[in-house]
C-alpha atoms as a PDB file:
ATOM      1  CA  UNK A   1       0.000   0.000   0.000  1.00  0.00           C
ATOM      2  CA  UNK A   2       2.761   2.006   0.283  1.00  0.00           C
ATOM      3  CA  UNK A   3       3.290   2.461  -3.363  1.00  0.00           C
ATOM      4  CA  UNK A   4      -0.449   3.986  -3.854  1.00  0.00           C
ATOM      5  CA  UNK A   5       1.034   7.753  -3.145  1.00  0.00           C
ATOM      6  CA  UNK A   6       4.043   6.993  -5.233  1.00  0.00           C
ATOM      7  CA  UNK A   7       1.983   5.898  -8.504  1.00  0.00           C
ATOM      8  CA  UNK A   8      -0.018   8.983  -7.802  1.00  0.00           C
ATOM      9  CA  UNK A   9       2.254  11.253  -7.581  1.00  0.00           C
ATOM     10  CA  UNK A  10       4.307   9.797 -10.956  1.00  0.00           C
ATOM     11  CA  UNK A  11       1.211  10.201 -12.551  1.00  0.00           C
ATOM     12  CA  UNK A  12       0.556  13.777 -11.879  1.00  0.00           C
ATOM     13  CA  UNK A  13       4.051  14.587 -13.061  1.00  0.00           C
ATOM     14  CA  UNK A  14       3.715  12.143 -16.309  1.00  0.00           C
ATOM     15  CA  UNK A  15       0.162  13.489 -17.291  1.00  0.00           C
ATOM     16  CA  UNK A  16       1.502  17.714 -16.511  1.00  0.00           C
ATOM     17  CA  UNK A  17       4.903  16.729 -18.930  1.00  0.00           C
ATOM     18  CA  UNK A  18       2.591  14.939 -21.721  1.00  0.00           C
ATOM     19  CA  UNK A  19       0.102  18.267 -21.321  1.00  0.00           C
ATOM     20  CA  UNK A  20       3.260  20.143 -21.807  1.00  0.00           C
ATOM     21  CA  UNK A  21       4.618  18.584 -24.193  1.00  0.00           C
ATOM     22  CA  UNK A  22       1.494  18.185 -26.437  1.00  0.00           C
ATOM     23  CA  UNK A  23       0.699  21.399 -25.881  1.00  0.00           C
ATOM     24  CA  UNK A  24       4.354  23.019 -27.068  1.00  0.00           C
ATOM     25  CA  UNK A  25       4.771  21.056 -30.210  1.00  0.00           C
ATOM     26  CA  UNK A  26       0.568  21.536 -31.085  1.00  0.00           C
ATOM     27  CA  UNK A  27      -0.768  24.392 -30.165  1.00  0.00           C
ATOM     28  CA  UNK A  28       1.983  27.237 -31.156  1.00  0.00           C
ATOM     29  CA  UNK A  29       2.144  25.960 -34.402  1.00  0.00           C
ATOM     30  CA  UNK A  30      -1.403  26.388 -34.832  1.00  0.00           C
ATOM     31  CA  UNK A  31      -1.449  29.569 -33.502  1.00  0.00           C
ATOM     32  CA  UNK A  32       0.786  31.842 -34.191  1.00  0.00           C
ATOM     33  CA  UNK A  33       0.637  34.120 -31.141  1.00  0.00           C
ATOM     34  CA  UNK A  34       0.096  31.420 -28.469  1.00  0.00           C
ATOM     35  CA  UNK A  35       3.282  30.913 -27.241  1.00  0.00           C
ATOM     36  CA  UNK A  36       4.862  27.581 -25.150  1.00  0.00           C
ATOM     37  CA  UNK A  37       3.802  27.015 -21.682  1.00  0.00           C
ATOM     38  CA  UNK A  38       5.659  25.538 -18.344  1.00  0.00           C
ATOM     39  CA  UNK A  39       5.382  22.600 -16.686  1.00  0.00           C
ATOM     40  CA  UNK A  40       3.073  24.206 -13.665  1.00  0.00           C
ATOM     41  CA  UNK A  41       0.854  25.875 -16.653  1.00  0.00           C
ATOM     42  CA  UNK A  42       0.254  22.891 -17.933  1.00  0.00           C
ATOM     43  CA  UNK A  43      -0.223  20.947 -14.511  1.00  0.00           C
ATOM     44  CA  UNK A  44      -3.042  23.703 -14.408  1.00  0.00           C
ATOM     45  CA  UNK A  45      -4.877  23.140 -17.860  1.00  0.00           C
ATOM     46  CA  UNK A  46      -4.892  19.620 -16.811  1.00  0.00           C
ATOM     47  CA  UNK A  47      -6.710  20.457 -13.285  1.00  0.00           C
ATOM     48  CA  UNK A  48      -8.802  23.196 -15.628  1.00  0.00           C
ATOM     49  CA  UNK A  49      -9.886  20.738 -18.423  1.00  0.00           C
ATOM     50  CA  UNK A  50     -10.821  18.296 -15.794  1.00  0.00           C
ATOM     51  CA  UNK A  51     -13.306  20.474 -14.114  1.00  0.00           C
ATOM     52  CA  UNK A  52     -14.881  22.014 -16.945  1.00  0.00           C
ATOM     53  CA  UNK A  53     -15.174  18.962 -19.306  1.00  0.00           C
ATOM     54  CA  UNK A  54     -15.888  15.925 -16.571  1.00  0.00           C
ATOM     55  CA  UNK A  55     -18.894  17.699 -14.671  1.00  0.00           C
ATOM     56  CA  UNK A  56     -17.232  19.574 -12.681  1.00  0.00           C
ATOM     57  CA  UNK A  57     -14.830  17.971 -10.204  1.00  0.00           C
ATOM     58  CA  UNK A  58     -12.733  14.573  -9.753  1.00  0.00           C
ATOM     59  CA  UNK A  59     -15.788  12.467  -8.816  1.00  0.00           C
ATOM     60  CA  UNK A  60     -17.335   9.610 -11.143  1.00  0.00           C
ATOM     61  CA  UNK A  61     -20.506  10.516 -12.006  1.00  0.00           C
ATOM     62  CA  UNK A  62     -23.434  11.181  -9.462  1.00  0.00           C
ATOM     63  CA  UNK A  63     -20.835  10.634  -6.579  1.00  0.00           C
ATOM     64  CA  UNK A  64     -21.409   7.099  -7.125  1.00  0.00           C
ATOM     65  CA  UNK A  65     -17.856   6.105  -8.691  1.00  0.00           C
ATOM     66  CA  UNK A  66     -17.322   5.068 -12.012  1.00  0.00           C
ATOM     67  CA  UNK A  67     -14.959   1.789 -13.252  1.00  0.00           C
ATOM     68  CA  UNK A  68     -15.476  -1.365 -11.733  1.00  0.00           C
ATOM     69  CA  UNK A  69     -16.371  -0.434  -8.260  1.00  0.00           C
ATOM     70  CA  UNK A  70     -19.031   1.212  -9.983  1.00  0.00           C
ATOM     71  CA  UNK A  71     -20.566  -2.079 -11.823  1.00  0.00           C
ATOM     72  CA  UNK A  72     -19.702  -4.002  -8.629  1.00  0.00           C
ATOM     73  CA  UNK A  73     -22.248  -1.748  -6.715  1.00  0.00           C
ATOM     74  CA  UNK A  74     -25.114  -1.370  -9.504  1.00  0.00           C
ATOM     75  CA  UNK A  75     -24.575  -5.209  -9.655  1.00  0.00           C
ATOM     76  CA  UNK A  76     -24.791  -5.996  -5.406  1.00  0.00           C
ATOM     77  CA  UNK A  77     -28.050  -3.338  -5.436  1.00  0.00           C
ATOM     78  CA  UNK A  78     -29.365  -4.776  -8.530  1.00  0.00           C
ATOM     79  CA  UNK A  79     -29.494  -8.474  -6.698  1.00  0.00           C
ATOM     80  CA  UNK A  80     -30.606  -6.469  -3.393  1.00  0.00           C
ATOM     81  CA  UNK A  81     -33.700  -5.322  -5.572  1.00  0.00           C
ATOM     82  CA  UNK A  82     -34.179  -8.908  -7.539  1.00  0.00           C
ATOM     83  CA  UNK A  83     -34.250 -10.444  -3.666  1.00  0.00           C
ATOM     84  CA  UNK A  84     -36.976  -8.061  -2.075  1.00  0.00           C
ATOM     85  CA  UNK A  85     -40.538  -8.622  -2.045  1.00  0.00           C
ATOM     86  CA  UNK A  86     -43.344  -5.903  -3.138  1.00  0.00           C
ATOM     87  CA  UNK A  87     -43.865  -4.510   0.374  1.00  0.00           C
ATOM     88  CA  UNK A  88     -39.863  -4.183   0.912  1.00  0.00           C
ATOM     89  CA  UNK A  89     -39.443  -2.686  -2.444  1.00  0.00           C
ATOM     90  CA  UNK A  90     -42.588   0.025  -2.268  1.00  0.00           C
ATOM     91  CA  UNK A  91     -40.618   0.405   1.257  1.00  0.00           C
ATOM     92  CA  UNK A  92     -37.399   1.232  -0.451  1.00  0.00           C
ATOM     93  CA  UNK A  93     -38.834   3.809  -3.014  1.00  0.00           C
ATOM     94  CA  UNK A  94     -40.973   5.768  -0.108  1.00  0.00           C
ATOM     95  CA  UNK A  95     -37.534   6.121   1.937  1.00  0.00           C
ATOM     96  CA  UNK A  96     -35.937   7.388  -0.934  1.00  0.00           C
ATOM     97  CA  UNK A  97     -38.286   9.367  -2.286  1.00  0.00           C
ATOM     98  CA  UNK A  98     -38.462  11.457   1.527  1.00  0.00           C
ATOM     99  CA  UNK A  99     -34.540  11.234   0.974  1.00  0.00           C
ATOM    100  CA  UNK A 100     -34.213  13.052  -2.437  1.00  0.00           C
ATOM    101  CA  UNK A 101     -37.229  14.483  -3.445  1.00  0.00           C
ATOM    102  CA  UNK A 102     -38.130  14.194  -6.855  1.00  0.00           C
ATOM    103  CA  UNK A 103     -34.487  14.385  -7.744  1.00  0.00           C
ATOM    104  CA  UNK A 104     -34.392  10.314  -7.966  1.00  0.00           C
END
């Protein structure tokens, strides 16, 4: 577990220098008065393209994780749901319904 924080941190540096990169041998080319950026500008249009083109934050979708934990808890709620009778499940729906309105 150790290791966790050290592949995190390589990959913040790895994804800022291919941002970097990219960006210096792209985008000035294209445009002639954009000029090449550093390493800390580009760790930044990283951060910045994250928020505004994945809803916002660093969060899967609707808070509920994306990838395989994901699937693994649609799956467990989705057996849940196959295993409960009509008065459990009519139970279920109330509960969340007082929890989240009619946002679910």
């Amino acid at each position: 577990m150790l290791w966790i924080p050290l592949v995190v941190v390589a990959a913040f540096f790895v994804f800022g220098m291919a941002v970097m990169y990219l960006w210096n041998a792209v985008i000035p080319s294209i445009f002639a008065s954009v000029g090449t950026i550093t390493f800390w500008q580009a760790i930044g249009l990283l951060v910045l393209s994250k928020i505004l083109f994945h809803g916002g934050g660093f969060r899967g979708r609707c808070g509920c994780g994306g990838g395989w934990r994901g699937r693994r808890a649609r799956a467990m709620w989705k057996d849940k749901w196959m295993n409960m009778s009509d008065e459990e499940k009519a139970k279920f729906k109330e509960e969340w319904k007082n929890r989240c309105g009619d946002k679910c």
